[in-house]
Protein backbone atom coordinates (compact mmCIF):
# COMPACT_ATOMS: atom_id res chain seq x y z
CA UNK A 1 22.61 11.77 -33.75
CA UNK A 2 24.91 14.85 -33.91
CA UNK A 3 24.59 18.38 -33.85
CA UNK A 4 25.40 17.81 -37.62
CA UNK A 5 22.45 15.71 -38.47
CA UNK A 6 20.13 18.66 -36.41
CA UNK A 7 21.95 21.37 -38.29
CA UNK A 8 20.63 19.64 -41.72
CA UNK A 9 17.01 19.28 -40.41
CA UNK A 10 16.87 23.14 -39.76
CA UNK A 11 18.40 24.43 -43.00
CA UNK A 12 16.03 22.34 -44.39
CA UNK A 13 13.36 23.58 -42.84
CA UNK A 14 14.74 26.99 -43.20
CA UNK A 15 14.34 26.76 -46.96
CA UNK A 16 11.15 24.74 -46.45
CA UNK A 17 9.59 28.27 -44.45
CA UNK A 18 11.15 30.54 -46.97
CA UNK A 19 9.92 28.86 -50.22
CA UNK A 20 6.06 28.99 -48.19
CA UNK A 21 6.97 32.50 -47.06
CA UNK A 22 8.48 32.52 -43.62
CA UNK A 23 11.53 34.49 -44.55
CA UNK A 24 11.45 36.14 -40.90
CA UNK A 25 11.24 32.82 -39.35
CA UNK A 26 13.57 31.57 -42.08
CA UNK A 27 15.97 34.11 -41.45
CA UNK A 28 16.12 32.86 -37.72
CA UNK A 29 16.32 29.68 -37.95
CA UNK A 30 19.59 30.30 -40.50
CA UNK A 31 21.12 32.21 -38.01
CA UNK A 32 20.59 29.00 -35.79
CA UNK A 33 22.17 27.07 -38.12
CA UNK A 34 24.94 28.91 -38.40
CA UNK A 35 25.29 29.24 -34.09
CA UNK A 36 25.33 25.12 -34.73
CA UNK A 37 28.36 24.63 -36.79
CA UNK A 38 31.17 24.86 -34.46
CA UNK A 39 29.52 22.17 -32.72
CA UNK A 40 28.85 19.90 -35.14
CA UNK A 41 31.03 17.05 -34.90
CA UNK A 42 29.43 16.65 -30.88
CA UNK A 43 26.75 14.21 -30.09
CA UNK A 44 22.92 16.05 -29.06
CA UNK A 45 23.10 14.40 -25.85
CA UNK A 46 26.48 16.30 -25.44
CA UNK A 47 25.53 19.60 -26.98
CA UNK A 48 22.55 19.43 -24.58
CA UNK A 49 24.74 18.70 -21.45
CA UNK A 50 26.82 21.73 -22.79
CA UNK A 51 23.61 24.14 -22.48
CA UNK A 52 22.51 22.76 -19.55
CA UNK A 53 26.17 23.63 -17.92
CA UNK A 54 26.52 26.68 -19.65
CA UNK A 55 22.73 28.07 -18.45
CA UNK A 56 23.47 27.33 -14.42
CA UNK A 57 24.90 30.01 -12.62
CA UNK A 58 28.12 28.71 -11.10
CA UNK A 59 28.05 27.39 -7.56
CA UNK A 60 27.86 30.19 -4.61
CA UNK A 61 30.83 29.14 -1.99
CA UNK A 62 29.52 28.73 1.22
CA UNK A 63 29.47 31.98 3.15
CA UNK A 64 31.96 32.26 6.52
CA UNK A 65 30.22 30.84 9.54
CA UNK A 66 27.31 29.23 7.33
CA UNK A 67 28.66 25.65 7.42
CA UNK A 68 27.16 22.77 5.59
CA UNK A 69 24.16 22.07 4.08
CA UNK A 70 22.04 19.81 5.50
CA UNK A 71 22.73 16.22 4.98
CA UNK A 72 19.82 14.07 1.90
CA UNK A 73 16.73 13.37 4.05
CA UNK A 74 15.50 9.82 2.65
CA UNK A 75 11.92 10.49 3.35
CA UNK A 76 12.05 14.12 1.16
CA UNK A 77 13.88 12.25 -1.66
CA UNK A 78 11.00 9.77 -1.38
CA UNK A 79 8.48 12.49 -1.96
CA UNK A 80 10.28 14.30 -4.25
CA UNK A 81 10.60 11.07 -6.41
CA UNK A 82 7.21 9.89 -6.18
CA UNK A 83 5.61 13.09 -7.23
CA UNK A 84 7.49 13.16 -10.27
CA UNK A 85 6.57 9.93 -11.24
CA UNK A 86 3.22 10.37 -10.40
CA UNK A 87 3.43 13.49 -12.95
CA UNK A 88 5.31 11.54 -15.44
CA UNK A 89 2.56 9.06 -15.25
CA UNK A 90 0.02 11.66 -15.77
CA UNK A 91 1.89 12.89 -18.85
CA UNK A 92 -0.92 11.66 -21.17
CA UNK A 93 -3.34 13.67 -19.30
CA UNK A 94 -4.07 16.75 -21.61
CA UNK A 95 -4.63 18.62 -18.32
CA UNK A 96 -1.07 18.31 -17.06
CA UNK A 97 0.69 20.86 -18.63
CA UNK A 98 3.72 22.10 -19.70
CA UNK A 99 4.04 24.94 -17.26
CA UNK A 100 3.27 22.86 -14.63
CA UNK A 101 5.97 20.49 -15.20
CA UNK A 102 8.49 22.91 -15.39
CA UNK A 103 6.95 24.66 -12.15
CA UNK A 104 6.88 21.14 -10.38
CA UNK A 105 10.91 21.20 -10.99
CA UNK A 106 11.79 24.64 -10.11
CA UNK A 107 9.92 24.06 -6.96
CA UNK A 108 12.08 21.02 -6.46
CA UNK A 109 15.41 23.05 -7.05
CA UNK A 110 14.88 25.21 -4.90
CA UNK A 111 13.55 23.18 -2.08
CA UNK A 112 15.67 20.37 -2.27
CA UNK A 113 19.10 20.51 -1.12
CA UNK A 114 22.13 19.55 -3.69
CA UNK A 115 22.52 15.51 -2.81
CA UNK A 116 18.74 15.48 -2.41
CA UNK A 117 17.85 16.74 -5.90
CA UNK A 118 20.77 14.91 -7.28
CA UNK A 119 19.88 11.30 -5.67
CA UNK A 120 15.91 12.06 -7.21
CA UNK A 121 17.37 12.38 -10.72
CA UNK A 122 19.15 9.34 -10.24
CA UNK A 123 16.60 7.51 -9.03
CA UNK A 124 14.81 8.65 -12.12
CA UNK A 125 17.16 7.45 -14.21
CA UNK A 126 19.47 9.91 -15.16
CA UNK A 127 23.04 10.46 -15.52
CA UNK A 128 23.97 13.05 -12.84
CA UNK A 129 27.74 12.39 -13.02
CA UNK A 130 29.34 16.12 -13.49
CA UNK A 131 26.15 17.56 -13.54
CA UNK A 132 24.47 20.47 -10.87
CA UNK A 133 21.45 19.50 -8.90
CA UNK A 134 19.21 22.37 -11.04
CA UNK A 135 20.91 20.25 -14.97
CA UNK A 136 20.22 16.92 -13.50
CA UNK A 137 16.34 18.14 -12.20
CA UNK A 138 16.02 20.11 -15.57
CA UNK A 139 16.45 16.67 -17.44
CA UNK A 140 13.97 14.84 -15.05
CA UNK A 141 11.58 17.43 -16.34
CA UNK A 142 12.73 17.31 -20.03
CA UNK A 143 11.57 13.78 -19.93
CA UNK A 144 8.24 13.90 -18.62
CA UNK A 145 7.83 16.70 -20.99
CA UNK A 146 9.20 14.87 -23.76
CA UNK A 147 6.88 11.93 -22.68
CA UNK A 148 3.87 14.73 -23.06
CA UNK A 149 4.93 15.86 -26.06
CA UNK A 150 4.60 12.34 -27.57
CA UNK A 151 1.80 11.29 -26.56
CA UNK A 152 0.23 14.96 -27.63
CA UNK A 153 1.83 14.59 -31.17
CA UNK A 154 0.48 10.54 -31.37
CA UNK A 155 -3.05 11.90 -30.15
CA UNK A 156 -3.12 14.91 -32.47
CA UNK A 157 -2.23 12.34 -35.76
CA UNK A 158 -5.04 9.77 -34.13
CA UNK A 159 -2.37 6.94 -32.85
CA UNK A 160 -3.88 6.81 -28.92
């Protein structure tokens, strides 16, 4: 799927919300449209690994006489990575919500160091190559959210 294909699906629904009414709504998601086009020819997964880049603050050098982090502790990547798939396992559970997810990975970011959040996401399953240890913990918790979000949409339409 490309930016393209996404760009379609919004103008449509743009004229969709202002045939029903929605012309503020309308009116922004045009706008959106229009933000889309000079990326159009790029894949989603790529347009979303350009926001996630373009959304992290860049990378603080080390301060003089601060030295280097400390090295990945196995055991804290352990934890890290079972509480998130304990979490993503709980992602049917109406009472796991969306907030919390994203509060479970901020948490993570900033208590885990850079090759201890990246090694997690891995171990998750995603890509971390070229990515910062707050994109590649972001995407852990885009996909226990996006697990949420379909099993809220299949329970809402009666599919559970």
């Amino acid at each position: 799927m490309t930016v393209a294909d996404v760009q379609r699906l919004v103008l449509q629904l743009q004229e969709w919300l202002t045939a029903v009414g929605g012309k503020q709504v309308a009116a922004d998601l045009a706008r959106f449209a229009d933000g889309l086009g000079p990326f159009a020819d790029r894949s989603v997964a790529d347009f979303c690994d350009l926001l996630n880049r373009a959304a992290d603050p860049p990378a603080e050098t080390p301060k003089a006489g601060k030295g280097r982090t400390r090295p990945a502790d196995p055991e804290r990547i352990r934890v890290a990575l079972a509480g998130l798939r304990a979490m993503s396992d709980r992602a049917t559970d109406p009472d796991l919500t969306y907030d919390a997810i994203r509060a479970e990975i901020d948490r993570l970011a900033a208590d885990l160091t850079k090759d201890e959040g990246l090694e997690v996401a891995r171990e998750f399953g995603v890509s971390v190559a070229g990515k910062s240890k707050v994109a590649a913990l972001q995407e852990v918790g885009s996909r226990i959210s996006d697990r949420k979000a379909m099993h809220d949409k299949a329970a809402r339409i009666g599919l559970d």
